[in-house]
PDB file of N, CA and C in Angstrom:
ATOM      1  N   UNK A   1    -139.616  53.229  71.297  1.00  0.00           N
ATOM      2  CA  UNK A   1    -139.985  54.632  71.234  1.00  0.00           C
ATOM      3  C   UNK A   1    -141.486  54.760  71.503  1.00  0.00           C
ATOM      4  N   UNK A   2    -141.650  55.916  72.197  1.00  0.00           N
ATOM      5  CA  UNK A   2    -143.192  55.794  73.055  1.00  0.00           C
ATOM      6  C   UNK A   2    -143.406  56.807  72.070  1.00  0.00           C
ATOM      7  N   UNK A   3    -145.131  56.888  71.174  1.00  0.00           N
ATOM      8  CA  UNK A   3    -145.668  57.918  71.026  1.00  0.00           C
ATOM      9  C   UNK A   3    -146.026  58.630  71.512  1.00  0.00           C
ATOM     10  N   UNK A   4    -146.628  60.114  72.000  1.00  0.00           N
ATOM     11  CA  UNK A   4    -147.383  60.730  72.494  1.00  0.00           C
ATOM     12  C   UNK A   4    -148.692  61.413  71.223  1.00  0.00           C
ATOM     13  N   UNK A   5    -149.514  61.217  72.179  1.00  0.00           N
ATOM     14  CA  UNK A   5    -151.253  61.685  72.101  1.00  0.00           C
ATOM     15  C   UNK A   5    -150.729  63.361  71.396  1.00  0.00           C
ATOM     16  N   UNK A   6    -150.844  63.743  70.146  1.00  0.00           N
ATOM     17  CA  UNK A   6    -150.687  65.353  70.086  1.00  0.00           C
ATOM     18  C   UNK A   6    -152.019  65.835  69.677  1.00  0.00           C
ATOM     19  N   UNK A   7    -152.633  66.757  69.956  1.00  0.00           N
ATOM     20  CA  UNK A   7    -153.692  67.740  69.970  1.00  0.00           C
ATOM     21  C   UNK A   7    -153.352  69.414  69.536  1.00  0.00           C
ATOM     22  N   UNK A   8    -153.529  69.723  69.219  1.00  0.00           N
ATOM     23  CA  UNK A   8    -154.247  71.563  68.258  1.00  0.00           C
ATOM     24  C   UNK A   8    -154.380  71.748  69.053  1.00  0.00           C
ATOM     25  N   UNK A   9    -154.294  73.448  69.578  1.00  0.00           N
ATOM     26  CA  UNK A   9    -154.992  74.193  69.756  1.00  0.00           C
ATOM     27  C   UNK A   9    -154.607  75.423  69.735  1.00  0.00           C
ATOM     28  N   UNK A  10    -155.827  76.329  69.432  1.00  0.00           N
ATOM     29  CA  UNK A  10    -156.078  78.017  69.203  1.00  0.00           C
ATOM     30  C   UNK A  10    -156.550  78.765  70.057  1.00  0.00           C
ATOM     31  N   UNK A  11    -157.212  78.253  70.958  1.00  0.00           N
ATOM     32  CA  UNK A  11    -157.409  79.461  72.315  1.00  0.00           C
ATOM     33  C   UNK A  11    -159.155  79.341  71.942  1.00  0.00           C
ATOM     34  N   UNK A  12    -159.691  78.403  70.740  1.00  0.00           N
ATOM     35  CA  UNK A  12    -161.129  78.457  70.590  1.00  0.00           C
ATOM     36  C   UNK A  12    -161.598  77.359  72.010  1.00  0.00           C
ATOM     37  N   UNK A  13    -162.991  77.448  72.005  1.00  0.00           N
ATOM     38  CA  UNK A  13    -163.833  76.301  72.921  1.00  0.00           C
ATOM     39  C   UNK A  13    -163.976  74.990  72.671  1.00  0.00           C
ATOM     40  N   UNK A  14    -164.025  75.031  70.757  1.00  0.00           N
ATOM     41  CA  UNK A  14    -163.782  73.772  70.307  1.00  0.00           C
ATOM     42  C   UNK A  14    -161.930  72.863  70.525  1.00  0.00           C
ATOM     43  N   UNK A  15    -161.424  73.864  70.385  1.00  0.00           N
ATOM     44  CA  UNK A  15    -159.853  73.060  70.174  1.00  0.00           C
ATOM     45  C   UNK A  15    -159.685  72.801  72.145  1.00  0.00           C
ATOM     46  N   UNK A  16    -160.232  73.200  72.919  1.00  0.00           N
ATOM     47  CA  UNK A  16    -159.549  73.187  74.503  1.00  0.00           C
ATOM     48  C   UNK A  16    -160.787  71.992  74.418  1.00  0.00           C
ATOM     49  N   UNK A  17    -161.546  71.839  73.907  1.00  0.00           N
ATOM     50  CA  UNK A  17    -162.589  70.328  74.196  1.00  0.00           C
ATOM     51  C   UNK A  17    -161.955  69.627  73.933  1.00  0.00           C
ATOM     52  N   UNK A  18    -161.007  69.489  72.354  1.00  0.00           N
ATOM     53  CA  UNK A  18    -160.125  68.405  72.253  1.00  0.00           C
ATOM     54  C   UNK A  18    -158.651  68.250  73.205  1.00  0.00           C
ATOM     55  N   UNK A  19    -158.413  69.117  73.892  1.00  0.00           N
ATOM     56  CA  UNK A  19    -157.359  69.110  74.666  1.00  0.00           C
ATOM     57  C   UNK A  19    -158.188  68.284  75.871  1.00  0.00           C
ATOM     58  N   UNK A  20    -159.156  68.297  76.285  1.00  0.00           N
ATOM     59  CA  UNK A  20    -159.785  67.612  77.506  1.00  0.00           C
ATOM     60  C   UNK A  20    -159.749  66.121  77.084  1.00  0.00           C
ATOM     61  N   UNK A  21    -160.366  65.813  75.720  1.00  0.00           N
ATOM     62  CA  UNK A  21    -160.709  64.596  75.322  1.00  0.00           C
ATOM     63  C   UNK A  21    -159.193  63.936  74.827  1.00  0.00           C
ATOM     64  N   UNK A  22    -158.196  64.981  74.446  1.00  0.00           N
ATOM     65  CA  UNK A  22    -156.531  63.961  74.611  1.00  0.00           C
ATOM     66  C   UNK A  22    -156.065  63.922  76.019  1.00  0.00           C
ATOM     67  N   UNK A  23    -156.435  64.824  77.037  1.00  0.00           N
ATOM     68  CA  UNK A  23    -155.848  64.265  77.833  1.00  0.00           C
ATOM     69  C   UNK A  23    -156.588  62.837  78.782  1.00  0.00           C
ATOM     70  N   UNK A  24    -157.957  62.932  78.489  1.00  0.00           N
ATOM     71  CA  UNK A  24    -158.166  61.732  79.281  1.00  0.00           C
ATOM     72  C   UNK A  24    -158.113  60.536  78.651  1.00  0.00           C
ATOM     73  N   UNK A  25    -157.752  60.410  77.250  1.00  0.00           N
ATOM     74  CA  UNK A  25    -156.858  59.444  76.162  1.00  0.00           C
ATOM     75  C   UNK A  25    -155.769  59.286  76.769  1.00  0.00           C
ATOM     76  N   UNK A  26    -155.034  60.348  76.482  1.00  0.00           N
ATOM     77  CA  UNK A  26    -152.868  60.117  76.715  1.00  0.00           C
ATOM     78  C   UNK A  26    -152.948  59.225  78.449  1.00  0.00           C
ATOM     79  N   UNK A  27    -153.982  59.854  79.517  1.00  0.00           N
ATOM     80  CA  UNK A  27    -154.261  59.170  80.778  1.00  0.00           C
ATOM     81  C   UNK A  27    -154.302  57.984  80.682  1.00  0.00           C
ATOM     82  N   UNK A  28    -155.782  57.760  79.870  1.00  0.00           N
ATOM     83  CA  UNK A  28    -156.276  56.227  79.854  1.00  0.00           C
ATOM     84  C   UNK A  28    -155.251  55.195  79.160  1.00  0.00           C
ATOM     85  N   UNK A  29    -154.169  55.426  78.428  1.00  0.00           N
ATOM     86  CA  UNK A  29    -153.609  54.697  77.891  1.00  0.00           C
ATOM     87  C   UNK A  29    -151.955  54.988  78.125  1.00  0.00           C
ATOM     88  N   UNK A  30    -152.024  55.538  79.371  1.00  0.00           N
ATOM     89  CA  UNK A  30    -150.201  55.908  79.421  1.00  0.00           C
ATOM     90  C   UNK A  30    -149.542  56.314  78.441  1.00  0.00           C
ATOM     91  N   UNK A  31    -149.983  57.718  77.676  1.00  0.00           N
ATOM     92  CA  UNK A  31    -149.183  58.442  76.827  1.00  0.00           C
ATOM     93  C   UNK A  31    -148.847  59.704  77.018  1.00  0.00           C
ATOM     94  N   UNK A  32    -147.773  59.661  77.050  1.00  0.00           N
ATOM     95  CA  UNK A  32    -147.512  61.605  76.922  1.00  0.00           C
ATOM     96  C   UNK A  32    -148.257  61.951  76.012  1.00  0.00           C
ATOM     97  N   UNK A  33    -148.437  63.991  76.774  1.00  0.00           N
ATOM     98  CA  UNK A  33    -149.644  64.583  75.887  1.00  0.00           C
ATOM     99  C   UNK A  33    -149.103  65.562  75.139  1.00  0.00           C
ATOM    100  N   UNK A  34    -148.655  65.970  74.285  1.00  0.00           N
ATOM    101  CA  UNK A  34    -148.279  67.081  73.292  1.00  0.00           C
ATOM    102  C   UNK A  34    -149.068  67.732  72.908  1.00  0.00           C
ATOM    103  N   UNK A  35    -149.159  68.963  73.605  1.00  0.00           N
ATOM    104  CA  UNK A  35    -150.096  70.357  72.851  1.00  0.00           C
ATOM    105  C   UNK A  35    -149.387  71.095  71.887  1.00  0.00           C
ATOM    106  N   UNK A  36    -149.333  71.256  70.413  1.00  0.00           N
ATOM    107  CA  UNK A  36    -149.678  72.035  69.659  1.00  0.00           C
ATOM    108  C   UNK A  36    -150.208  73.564  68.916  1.00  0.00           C
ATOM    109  N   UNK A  37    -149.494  74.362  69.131  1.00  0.00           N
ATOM    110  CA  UNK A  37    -150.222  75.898  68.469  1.00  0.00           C
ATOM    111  C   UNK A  37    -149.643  76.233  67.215  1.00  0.00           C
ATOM    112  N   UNK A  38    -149.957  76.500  66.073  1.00  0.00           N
ATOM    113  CA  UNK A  38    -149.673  76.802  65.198  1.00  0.00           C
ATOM    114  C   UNK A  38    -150.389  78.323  64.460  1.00  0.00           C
ATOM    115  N   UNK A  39    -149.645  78.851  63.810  1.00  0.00           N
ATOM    116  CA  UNK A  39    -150.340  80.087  63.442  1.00  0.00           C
ATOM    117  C   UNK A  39    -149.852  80.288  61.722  1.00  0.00           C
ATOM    118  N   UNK A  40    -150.594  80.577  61.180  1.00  0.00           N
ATOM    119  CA  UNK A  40    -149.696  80.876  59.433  1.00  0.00           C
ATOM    120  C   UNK A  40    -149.799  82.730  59.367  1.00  0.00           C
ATOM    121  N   UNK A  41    -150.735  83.115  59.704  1.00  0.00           N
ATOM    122  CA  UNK A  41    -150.991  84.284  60.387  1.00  0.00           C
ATOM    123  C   UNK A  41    -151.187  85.164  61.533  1.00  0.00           C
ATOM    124  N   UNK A  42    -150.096  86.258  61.433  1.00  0.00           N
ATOM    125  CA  UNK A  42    -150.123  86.732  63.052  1.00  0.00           C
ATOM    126  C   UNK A  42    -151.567  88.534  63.165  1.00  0.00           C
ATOM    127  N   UNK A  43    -152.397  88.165  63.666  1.00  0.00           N
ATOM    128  CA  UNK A  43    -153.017  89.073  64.225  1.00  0.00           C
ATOM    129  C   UNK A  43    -153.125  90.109  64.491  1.00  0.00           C
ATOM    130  N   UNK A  44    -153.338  91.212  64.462  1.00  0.00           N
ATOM    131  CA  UNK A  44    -153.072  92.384  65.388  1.00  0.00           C
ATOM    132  C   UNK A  44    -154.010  92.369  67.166  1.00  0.00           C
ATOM    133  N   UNK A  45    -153.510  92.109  67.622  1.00  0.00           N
ATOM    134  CA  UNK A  45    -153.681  92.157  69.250  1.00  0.00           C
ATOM    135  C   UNK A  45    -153.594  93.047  70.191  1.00  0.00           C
ATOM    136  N   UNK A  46    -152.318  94.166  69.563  1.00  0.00           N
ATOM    137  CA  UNK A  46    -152.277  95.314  69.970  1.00  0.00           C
ATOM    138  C   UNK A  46    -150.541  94.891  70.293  1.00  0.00           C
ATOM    139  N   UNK A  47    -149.794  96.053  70.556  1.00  0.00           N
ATOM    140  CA  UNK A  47    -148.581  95.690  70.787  1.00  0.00           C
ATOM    141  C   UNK A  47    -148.058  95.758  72.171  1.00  0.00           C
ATOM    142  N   UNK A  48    -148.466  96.899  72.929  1.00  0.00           N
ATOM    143  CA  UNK A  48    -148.379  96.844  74.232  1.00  0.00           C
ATOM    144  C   UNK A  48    -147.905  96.126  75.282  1.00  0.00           C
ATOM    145  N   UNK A  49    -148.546  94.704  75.227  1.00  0.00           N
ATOM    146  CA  UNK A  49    -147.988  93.774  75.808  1.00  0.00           C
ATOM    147  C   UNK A  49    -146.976  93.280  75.422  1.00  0.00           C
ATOM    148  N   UNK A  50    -146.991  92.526  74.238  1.00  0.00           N
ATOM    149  CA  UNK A  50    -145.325  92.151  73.296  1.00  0.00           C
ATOM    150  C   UNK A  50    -144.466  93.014  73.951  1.00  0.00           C
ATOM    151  N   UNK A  51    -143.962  94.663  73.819  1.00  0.00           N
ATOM    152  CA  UNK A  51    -143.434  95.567  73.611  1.00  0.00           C
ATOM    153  C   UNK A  51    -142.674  95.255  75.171  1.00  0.00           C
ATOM    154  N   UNK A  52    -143.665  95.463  76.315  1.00  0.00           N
ATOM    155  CA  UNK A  52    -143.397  95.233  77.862  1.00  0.00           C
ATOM    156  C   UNK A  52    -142.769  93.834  78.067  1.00  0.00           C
ATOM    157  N   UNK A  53    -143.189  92.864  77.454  1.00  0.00           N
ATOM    158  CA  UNK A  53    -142.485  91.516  77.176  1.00  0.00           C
ATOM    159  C   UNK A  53    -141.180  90.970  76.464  1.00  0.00           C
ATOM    160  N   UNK A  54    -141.096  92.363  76.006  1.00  0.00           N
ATOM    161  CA  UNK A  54    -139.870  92.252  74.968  1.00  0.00           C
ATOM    162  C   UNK A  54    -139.820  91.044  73.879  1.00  0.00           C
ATOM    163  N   UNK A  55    -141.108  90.640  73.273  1.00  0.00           N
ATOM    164  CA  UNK A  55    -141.401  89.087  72.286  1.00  0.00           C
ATOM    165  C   UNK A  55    -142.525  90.025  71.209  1.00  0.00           C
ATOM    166  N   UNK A  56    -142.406  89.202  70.127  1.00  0.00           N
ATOM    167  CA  UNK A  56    -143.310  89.716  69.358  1.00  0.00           C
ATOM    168  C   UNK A  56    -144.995  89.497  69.691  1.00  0.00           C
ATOM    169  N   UNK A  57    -146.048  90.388  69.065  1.00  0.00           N
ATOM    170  CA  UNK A  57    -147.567  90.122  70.157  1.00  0.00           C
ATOM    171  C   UNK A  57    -147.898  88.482  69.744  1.00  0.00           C
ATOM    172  N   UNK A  58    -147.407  88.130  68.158  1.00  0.00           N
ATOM    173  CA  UNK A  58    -147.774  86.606  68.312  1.00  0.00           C
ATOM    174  C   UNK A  58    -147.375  85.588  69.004  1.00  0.00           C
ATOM    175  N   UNK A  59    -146.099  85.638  69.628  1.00  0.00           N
ATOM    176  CA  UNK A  59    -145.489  84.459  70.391  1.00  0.00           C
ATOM    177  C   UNK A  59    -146.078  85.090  72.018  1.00  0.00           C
ATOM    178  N   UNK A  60    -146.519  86.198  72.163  1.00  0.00           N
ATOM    179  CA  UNK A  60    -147.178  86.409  73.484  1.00  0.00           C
ATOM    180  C   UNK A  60    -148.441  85.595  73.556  1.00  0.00           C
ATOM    181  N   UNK A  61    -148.979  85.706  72.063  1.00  0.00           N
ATOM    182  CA  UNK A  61    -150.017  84.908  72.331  1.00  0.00           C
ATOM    183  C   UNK A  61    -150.555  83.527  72.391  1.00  0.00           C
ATOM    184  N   UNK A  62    -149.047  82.883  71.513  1.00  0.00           N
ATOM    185  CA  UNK A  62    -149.059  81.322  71.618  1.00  0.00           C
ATOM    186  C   UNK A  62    -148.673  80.557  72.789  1.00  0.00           C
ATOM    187  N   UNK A  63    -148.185  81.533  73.110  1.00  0.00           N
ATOM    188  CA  UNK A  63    -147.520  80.963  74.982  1.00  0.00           C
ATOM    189  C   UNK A  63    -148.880  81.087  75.649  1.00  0.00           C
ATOM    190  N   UNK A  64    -149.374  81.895  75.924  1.00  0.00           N
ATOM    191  CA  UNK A  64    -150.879  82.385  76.426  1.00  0.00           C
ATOM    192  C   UNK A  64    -151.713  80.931  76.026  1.00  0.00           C
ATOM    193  N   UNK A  65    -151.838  80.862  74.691  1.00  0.00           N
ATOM    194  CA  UNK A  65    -152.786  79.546  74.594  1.00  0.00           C
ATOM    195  C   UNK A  65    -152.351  78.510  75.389  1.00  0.00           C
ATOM    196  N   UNK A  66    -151.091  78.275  74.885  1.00  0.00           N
ATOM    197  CA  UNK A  66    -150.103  76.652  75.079  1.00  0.00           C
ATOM    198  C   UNK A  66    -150.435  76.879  76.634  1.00  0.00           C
ATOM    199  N   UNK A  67    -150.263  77.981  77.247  1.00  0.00           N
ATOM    200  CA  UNK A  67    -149.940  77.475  78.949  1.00  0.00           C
ATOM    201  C   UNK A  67    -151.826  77.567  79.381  1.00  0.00           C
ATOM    202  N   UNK A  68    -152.524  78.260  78.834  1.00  0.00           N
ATOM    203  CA  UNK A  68    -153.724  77.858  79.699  1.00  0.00           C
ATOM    204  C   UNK A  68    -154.468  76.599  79.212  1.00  0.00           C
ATOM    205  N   UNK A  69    -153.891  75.720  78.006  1.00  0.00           N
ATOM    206  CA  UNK A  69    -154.362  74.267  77.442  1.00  0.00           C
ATOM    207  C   UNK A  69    -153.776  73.500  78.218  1.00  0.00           C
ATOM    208  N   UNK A  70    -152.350  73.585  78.685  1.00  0.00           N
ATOM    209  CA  UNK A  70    -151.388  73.372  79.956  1.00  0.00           C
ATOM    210  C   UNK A  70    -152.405  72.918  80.893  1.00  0.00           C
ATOM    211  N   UNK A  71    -152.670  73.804  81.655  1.00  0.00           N
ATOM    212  CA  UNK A  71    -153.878  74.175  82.679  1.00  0.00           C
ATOM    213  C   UNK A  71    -154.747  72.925  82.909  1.00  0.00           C
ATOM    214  N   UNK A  72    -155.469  73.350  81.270  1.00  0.00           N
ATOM    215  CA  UNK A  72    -156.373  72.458  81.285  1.00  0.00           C
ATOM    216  C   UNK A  72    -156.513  71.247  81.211  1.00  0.00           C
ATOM    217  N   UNK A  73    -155.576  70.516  80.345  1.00  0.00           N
ATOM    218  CA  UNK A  73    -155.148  69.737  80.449  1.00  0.00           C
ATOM    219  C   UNK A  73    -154.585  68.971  81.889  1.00  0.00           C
ATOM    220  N   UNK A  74    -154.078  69.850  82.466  1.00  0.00           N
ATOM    221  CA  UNK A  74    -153.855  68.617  83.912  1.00  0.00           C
ATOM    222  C   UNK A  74    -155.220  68.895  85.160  1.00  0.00           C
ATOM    223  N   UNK A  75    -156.136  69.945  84.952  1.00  0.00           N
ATOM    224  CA  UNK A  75    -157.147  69.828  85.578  1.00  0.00           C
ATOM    225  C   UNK A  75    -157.923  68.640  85.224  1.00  0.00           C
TER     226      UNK A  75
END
């Protein structure tokens, strides 16, 4: 059973630094990379978008993180 490298993140500058610094880990050492979002509290963001999305505004916004750490991660 292979581990993978898992990393946090929140959409801050600090947590997408550690997404840079696991992925050129999970690279350097042939591991899958597992990104991470967690929330214990959901925000007000506005609903608008959720509403047009048909998802609640917090899972609009964890997808939002997860896919631009995505991003970053394979840049």
């Amino acid at each position: 059973m292979e581990l993978a490298l898992v990393v946090g993140v929140d959409g801050s500058e600090p947590s997408l630094r550690a997404v840079d610094w696991a992925a050129d880990e999970a690279a350097l050492r042939g591991l899958p990379l597992r990104l991470v979002y967690a929330s214990l509290w959901e925000r007000y963001e506005g609903t608008a978008l959720a509403k047009d999305l048909g998802k609640p505004s917090e899972q609009v916004r964890a997808e939002n993180i997860v896919e631009a750490a995505t991003r970053r991660a394979h840049g």
